[in-house]
PDB file of N, CA and C in Angstrom:
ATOM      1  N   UNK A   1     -81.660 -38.714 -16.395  1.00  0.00           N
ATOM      2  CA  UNK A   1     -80.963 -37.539 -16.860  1.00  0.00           C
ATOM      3  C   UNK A   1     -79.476 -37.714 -16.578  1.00  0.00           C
ATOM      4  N   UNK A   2     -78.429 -37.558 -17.311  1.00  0.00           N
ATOM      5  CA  UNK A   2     -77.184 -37.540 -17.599  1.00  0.00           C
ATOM      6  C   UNK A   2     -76.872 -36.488 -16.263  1.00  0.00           C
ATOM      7  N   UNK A   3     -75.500 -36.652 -16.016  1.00  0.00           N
ATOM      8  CA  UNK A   3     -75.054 -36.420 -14.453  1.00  0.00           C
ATOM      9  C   UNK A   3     -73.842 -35.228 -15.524  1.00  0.00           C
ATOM     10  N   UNK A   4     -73.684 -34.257 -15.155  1.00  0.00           N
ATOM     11  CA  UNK A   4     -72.779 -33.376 -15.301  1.00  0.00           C
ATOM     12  C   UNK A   4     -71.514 -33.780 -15.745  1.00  0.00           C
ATOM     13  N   UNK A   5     -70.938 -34.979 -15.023  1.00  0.00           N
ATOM     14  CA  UNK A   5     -69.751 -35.535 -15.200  1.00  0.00           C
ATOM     15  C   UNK A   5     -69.707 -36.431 -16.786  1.00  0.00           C
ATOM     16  N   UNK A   6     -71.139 -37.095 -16.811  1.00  0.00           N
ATOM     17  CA  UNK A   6     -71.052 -37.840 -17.744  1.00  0.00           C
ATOM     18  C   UNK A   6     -71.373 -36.634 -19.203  1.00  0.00           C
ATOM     19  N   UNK A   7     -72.106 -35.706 -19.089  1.00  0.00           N
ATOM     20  CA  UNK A   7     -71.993 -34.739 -20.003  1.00  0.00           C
ATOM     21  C   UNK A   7     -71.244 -34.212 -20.613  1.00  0.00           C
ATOM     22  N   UNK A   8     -69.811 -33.776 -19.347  1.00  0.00           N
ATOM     23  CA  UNK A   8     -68.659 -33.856 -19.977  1.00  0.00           C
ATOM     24  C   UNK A   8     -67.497 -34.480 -20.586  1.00  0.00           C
ATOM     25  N   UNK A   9     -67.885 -35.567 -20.450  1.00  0.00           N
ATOM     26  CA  UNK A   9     -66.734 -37.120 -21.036  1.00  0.00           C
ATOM     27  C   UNK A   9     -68.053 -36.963 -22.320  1.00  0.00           C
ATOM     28  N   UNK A  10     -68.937 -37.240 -22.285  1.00  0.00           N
ATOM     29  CA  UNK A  10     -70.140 -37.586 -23.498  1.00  0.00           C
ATOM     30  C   UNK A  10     -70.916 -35.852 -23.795  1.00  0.00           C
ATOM     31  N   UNK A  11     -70.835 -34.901 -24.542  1.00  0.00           N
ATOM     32  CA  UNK A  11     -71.861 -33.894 -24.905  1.00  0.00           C
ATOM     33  C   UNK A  11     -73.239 -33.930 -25.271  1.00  0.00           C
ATOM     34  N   UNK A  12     -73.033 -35.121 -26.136  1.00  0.00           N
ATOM     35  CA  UNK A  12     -74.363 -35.605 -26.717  1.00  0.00           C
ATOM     36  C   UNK A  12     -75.575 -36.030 -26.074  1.00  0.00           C
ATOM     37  N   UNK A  13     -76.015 -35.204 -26.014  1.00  0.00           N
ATOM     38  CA  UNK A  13     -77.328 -35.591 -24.837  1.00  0.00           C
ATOM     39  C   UNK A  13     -78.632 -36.296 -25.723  1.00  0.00           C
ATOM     40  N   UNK A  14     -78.620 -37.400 -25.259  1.00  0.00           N
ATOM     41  CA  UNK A  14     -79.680 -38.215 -26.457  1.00  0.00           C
ATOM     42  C   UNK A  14     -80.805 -38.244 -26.358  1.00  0.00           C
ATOM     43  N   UNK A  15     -81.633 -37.610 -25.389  1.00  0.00           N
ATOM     44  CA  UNK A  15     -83.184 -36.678 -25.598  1.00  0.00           C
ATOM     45  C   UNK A  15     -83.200 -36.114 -26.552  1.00  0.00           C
ATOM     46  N   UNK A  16     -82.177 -35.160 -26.324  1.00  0.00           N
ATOM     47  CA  UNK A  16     -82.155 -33.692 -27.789  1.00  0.00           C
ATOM     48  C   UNK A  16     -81.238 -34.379 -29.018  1.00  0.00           C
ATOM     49  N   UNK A  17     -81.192 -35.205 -29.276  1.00  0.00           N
ATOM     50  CA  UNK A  17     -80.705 -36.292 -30.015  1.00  0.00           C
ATOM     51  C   UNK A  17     -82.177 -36.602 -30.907  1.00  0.00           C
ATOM     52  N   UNK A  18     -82.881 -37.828 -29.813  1.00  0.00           N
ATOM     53  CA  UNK A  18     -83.540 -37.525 -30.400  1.00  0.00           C
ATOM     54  C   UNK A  18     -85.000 -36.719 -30.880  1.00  0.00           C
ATOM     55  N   UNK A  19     -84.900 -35.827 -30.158  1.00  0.00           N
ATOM     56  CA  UNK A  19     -85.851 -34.942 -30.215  1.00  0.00           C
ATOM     57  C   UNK A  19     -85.584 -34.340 -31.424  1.00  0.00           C
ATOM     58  N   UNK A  20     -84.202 -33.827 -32.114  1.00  0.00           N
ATOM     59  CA  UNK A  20     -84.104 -33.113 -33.160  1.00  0.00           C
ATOM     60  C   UNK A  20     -84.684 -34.506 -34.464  1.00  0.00           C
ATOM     61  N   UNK A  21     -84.493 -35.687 -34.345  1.00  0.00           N
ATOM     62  CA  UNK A  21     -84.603 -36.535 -35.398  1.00  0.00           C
ATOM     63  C   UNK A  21     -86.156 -36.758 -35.502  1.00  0.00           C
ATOM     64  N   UNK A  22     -86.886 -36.450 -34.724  1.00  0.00           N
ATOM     65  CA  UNK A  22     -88.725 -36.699 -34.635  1.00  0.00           C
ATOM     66  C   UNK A  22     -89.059 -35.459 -35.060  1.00  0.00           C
ATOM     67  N   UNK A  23     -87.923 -34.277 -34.928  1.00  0.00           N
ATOM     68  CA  UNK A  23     -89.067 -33.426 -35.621  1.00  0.00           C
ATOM     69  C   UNK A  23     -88.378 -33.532 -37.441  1.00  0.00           C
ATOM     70  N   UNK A  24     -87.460 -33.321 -37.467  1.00  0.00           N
ATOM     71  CA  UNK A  24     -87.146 -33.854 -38.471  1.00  0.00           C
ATOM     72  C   UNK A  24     -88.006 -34.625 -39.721  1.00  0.00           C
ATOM     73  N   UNK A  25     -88.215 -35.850 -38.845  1.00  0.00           N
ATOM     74  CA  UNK A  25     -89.227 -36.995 -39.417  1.00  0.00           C
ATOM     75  C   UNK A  25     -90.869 -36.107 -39.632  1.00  0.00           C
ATOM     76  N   UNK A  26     -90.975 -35.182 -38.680  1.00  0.00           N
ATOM     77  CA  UNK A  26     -92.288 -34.740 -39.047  1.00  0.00           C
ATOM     78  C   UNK A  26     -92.272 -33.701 -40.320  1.00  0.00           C
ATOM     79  N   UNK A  27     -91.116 -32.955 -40.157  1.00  0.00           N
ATOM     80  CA  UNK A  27     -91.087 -31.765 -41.316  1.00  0.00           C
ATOM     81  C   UNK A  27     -90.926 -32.852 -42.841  1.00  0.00           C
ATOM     82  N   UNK A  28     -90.324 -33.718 -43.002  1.00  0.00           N
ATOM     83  CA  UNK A  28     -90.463 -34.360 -43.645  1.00  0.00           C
ATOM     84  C   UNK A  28     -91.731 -35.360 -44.141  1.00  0.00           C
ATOM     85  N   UNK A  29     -92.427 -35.968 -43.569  1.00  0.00           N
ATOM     86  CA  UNK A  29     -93.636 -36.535 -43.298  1.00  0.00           C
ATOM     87  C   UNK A  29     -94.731 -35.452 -44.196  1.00  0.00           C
ATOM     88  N   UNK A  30     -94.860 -34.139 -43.353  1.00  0.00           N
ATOM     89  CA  UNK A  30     -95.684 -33.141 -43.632  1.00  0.00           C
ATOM     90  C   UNK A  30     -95.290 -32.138 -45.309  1.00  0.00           C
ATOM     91  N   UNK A  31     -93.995 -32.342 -45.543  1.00  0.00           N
ATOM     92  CA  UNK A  31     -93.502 -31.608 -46.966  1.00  0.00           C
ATOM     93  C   UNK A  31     -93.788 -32.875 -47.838  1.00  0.00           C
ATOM     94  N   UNK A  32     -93.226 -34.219 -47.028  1.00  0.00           N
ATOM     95  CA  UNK A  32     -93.586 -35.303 -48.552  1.00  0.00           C
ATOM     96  C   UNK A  32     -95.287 -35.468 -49.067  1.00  0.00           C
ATOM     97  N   UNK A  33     -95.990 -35.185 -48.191  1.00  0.00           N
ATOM     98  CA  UNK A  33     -97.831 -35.240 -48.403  1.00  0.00           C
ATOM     99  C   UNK A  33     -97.896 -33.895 -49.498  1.00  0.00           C
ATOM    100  N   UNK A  34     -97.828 -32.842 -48.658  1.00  0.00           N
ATOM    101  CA  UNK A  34     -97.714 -31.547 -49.390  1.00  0.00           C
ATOM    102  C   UNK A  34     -96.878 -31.614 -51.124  1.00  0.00           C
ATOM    103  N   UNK A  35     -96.200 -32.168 -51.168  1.00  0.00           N
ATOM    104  CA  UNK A  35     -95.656 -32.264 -52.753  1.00  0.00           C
ATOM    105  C   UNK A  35     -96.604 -33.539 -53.579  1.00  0.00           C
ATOM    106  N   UNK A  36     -97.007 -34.152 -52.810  1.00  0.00           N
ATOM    107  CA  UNK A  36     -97.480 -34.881 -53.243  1.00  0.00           C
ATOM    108  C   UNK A  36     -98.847 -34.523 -53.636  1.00  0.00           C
ATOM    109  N   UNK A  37     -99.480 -33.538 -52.991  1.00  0.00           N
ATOM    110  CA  UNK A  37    -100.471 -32.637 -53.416  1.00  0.00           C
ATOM    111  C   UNK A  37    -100.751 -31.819 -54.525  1.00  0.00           C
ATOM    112  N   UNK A  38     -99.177 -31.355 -54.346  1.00  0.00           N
ATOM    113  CA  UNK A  38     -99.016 -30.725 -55.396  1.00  0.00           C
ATOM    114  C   UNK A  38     -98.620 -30.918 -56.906  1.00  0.00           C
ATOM    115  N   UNK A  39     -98.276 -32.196 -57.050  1.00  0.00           N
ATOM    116  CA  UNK A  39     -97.698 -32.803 -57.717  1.00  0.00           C
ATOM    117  C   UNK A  39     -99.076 -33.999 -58.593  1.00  0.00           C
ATOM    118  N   UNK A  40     -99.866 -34.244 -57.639  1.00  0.00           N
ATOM    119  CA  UNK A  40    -101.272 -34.515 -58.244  1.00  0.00           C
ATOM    120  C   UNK A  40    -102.166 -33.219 -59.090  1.00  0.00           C
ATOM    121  N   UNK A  41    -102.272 -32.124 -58.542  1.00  0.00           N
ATOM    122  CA  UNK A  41    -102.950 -31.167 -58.531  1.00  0.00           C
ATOM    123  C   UNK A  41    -102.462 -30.636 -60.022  1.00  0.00           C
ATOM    124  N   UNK A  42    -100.600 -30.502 -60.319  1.00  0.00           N
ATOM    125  CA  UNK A  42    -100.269 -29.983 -61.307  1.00  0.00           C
ATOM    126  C   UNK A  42    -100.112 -30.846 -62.503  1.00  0.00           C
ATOM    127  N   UNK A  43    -101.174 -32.152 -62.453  1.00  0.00           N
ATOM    128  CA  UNK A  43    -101.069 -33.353 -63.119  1.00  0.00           C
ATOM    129  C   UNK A  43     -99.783 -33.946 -63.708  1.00  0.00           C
ATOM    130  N   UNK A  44     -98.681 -34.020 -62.683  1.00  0.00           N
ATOM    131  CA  UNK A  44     -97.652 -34.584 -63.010  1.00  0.00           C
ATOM    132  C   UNK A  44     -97.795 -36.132 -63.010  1.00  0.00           C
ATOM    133  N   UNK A  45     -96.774 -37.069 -63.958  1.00  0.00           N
ATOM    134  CA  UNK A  45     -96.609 -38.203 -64.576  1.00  0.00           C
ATOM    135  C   UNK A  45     -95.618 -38.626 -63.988  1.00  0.00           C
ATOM    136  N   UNK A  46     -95.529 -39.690 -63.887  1.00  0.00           N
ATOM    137  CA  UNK A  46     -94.171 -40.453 -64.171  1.00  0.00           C
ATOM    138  C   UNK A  46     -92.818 -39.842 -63.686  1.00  0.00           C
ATOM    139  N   UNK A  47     -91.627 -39.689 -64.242  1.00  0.00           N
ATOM    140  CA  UNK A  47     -90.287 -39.413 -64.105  1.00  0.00           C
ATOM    141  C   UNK A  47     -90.858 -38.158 -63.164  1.00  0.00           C
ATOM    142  N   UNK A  48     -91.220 -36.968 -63.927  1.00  0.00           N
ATOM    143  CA  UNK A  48     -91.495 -35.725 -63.380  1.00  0.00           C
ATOM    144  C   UNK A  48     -92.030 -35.754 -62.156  1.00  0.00           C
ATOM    145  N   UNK A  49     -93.156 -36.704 -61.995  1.00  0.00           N
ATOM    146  CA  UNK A  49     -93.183 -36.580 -60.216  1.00  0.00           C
ATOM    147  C   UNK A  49     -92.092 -36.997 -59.361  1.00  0.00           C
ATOM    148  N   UNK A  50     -91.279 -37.498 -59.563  1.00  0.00           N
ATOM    149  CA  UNK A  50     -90.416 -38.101 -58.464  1.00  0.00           C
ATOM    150  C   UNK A  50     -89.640 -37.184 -58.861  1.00  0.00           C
ATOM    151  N   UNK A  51     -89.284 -36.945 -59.856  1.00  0.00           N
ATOM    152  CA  UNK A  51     -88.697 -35.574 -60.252  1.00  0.00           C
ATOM    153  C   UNK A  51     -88.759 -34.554 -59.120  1.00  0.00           C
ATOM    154  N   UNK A  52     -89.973 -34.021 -58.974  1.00  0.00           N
ATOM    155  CA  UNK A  52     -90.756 -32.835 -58.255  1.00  0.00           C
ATOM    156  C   UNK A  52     -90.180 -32.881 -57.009  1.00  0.00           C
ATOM    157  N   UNK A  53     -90.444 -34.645 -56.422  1.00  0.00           N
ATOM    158  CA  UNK A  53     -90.387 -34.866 -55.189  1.00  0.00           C
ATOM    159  C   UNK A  53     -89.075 -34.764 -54.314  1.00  0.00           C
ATOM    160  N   UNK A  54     -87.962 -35.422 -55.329  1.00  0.00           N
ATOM    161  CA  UNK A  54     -86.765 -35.186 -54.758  1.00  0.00           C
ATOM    162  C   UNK A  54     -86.170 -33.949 -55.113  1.00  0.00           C
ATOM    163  N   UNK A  55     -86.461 -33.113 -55.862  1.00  0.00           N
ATOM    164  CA  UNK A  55     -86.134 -31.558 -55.638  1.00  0.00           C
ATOM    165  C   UNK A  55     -86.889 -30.900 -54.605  1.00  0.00           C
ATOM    166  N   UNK A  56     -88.123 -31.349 -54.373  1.00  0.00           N
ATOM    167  CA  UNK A  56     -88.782 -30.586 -53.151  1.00  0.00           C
ATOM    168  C   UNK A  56     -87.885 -31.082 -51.826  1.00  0.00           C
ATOM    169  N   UNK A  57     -87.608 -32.269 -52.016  1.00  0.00           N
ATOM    170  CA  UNK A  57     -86.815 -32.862 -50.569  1.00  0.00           C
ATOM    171  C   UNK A  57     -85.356 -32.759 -50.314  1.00  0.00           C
ATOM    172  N   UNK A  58     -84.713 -32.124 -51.600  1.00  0.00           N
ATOM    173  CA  UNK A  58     -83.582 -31.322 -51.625  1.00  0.00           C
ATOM    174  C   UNK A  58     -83.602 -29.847 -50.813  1.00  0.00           C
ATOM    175  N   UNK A  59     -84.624 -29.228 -51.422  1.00  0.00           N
ATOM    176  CA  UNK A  59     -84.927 -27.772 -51.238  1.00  0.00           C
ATOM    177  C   UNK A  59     -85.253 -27.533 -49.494  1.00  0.00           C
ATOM    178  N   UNK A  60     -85.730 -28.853 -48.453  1.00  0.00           N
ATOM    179  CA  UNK A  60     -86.529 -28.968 -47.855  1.00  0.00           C
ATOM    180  C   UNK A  60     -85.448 -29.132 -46.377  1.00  0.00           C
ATOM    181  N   UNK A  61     -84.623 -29.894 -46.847  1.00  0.00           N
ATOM    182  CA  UNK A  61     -83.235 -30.408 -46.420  1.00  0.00           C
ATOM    183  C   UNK A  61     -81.804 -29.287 -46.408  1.00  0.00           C
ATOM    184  N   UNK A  62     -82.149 -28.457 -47.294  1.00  0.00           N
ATOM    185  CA  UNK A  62     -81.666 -27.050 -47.157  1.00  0.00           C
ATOM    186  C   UNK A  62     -82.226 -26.128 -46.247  1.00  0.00           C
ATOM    187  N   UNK A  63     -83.355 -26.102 -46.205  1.00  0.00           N
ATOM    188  CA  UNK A  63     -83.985 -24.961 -45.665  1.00  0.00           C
ATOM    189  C   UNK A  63     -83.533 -25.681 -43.722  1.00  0.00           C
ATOM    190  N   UNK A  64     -83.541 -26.733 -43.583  1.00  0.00           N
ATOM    191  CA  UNK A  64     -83.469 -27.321 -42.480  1.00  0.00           C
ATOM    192  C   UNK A  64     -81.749 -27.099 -42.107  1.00  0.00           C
ATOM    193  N   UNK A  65     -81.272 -27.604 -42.955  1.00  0.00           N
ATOM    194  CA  UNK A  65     -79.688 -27.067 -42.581  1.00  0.00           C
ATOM    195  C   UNK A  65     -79.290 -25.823 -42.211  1.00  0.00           C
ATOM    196  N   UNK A  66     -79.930 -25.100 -42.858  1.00  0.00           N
ATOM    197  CA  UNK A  66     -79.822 -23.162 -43.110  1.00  0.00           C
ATOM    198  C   UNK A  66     -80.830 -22.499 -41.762  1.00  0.00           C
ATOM    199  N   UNK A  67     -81.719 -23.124 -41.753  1.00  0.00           N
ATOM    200  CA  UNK A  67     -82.623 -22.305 -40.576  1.00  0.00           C
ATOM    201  C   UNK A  67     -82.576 -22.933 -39.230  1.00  0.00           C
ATOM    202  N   UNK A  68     -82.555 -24.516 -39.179  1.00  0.00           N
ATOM    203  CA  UNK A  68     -83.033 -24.924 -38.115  1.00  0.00           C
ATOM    204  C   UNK A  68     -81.485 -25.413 -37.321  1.00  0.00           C
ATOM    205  N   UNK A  69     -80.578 -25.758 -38.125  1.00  0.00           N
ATOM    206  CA  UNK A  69     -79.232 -26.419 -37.809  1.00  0.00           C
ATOM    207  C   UNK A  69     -78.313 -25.290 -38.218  1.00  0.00           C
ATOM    208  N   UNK A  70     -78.577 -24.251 -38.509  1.00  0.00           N
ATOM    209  CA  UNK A  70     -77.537 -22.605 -38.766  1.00  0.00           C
ATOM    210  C   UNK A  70     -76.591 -23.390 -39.204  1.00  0.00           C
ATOM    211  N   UNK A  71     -76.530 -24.316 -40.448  1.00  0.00           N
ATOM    212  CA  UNK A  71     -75.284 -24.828 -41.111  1.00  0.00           C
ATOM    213  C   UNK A  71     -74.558 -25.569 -40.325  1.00  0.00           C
ATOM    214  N   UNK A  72     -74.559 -25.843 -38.889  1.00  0.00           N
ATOM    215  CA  UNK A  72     -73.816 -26.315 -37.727  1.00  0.00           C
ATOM    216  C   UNK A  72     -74.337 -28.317 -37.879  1.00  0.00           C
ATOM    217  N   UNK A  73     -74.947 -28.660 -38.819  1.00  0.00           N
ATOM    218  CA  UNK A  73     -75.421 -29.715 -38.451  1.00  0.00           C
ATOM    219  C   UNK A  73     -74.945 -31.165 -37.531  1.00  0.00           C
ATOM    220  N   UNK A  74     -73.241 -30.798 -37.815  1.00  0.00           N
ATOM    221  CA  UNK A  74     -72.841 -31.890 -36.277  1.00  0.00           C
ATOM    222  C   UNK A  74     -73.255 -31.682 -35.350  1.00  0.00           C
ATOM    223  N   UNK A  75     -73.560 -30.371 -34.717  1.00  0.00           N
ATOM    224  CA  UNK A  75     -73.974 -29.793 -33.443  1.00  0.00           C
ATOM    225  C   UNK A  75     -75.409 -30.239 -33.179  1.00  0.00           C
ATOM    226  N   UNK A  76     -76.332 -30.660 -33.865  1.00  0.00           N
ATOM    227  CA  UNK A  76     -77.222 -30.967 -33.837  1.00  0.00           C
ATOM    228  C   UNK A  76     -77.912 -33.010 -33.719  1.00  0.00           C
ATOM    229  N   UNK A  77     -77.045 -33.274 -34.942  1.00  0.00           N
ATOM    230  CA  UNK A  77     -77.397 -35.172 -35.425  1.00  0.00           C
ATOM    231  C   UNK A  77     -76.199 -35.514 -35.006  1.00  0.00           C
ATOM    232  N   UNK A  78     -76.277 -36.866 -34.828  1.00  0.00           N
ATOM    233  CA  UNK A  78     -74.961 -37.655 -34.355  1.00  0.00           C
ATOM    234  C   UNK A  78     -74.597 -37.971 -36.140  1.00  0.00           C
ATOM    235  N   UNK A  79     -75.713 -38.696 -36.996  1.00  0.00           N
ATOM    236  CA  UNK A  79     -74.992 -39.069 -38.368  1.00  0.00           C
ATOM    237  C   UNK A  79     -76.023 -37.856 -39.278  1.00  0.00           C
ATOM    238  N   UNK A  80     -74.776 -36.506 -39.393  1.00  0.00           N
ATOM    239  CA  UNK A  80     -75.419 -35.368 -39.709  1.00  0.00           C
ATOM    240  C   UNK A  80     -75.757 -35.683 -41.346  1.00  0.00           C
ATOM    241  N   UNK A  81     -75.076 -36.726 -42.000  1.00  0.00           N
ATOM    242  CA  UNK A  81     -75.127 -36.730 -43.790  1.00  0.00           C
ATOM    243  C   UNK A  81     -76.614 -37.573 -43.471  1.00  0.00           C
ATOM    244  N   UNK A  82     -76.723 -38.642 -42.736  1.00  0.00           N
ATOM    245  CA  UNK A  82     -77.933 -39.563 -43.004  1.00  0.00           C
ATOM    246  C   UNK A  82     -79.461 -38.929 -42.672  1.00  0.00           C
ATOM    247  N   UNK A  83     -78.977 -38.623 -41.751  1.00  0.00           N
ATOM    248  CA  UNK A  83     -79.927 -37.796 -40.649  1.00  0.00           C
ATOM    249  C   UNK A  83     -80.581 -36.729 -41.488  1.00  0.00           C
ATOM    250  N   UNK A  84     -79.813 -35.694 -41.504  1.00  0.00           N
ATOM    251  CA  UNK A  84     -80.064 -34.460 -42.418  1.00  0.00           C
ATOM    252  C   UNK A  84     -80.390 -34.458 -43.857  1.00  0.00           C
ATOM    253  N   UNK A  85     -80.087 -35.155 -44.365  1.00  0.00           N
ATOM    254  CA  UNK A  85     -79.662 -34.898 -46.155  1.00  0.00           C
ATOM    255  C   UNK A  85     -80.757 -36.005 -46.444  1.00  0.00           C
ATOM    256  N   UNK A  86     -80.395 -37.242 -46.127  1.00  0.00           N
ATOM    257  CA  UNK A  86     -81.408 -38.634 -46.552  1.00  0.00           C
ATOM    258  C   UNK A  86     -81.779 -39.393 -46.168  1.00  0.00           C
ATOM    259  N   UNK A  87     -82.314 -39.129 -45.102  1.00  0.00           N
ATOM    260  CA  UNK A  87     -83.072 -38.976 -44.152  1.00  0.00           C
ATOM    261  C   UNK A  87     -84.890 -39.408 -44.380  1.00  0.00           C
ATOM    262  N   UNK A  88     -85.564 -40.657 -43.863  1.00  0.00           N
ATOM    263  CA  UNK A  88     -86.801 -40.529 -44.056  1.00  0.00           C
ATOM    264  C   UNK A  88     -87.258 -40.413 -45.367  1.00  0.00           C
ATOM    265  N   UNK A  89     -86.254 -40.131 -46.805  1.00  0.00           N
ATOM    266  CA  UNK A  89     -86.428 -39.927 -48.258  1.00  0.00           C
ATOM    267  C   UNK A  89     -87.231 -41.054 -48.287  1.00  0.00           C
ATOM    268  N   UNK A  90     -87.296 -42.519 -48.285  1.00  0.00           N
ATOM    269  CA  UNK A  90     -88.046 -43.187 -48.122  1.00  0.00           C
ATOM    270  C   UNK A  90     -89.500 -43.640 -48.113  1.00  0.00           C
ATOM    271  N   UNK A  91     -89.722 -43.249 -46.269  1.00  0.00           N
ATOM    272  CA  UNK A  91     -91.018 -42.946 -45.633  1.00  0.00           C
ATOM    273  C   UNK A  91     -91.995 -41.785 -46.297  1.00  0.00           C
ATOM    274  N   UNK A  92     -91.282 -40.634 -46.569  1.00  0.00           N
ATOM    275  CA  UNK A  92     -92.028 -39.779 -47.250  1.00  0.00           C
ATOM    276  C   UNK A  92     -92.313 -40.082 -48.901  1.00  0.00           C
ATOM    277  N   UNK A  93     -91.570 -40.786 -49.241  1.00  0.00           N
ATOM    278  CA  UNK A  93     -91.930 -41.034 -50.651  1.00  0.00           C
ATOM    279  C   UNK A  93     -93.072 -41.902 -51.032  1.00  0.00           C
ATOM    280  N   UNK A  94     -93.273 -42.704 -49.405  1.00  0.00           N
ATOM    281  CA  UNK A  94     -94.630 -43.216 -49.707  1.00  0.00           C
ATOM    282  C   UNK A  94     -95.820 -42.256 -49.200  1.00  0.00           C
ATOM    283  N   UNK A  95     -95.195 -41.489 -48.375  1.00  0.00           N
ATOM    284  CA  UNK A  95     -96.735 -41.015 -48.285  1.00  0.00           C
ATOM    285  C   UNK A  95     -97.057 -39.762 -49.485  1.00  0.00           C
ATOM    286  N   UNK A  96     -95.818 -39.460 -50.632  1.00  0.00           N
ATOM    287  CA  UNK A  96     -96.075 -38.762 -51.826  1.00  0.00           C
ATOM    288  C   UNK A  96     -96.919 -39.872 -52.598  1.00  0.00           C
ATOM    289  N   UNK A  97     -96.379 -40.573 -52.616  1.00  0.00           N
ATOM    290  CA  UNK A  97     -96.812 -41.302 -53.868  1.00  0.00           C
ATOM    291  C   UNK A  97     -98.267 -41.380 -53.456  1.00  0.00           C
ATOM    292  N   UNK A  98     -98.895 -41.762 -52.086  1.00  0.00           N
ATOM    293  CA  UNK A  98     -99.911 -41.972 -51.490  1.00  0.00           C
ATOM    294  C   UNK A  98    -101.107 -40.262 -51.906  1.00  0.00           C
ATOM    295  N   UNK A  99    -100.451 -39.359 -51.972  1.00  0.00           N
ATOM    296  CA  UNK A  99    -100.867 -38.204 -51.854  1.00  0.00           C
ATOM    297  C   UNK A  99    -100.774 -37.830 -53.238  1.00  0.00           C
ATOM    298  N   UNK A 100    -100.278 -38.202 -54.202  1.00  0.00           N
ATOM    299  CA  UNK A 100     -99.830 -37.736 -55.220  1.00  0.00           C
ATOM    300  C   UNK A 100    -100.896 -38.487 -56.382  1.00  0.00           C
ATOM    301  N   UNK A 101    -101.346 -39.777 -56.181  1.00  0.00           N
ATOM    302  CA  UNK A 101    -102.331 -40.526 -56.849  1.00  0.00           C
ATOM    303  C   UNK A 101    -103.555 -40.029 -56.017  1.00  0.00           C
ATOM    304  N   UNK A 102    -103.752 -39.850 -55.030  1.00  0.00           N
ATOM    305  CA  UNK A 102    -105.214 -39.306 -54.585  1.00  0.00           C
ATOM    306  C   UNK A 102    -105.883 -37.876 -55.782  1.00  0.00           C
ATOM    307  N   UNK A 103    -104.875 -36.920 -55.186  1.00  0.00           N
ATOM    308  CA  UNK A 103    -104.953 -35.892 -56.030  1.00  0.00           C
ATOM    309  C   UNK A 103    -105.380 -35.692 -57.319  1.00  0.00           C
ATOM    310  N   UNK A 104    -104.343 -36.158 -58.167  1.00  0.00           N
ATOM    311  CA  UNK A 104    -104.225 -36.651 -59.920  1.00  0.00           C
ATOM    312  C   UNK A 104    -105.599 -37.098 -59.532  1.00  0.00           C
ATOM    313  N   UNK A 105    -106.574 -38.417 -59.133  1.00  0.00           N
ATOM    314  CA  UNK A 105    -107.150 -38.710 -59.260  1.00  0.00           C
ATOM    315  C   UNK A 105    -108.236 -38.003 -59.293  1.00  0.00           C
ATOM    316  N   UNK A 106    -108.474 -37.348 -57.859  1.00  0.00           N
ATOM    317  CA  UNK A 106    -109.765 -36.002 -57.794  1.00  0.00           C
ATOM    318  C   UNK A 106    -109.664 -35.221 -59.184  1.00  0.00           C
ATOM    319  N   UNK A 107    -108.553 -34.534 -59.213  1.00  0.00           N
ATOM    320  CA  UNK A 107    -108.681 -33.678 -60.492  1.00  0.00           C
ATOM    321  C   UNK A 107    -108.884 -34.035 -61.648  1.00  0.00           C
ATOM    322  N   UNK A 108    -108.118 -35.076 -62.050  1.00  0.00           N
ATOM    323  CA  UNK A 108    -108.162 -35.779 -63.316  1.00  0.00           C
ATOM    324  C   UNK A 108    -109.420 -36.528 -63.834  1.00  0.00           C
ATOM    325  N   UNK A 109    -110.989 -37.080 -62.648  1.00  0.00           N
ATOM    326  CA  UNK A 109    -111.289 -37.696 -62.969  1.00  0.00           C
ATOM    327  C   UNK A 109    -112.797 -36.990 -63.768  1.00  0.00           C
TER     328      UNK A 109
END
């Protein structure tokens, strides 16, 4: 644990560093499955699913700035644009795509 002195030369306390970036990774993780659900379910194709997906992960990335980071997001991430905004876009896009062909499939078949 960081010593008072060093808290104040350094603020950034890198537990809650990264503690804010794991949950992060989970709200993300858990919304990219979920669209991807949904996005099977409403038999989306092609363009339109990824479509779906990166407006859901727009919308998702807002709601996180606005509720969880009160717009303050330096106060929160050390790299608040990567961290926050595009962020894990990636990782979750596989587990859409993963979630998104299951789905389509159940329903569709």
């Amino acid at each position: 644990m960081p010593t008072e002195r060093e808290l104040a030369i350094s603020p950034i306390v890198q537990e809650s560093v990264q503690h804010n970036t794991q949950v992060i990774s989970n709200i993300r993780s858990l919304t990219a499955s979920l669209f991807g659900v949904a996005s099977g379910i409403l038999g989306l194709e092609s363009y339109s699913g990824f479509l779906f997906y990166l407006l859901g992960t727009f919308f998702v990335s807002v709601l996180i700035w606005s509720i969880l980071a009160k717009g303050k997001q330096e106060d929160y991430f050390q790299g608040a644009w990567s961290e926050l905004w595009a962020g894990d876009v990636l990782n979750g896009g596989m587990s859409f795509v993963l979630t998104w062909t299951l789905f389509y499939g159940l329903v569709r078949a």
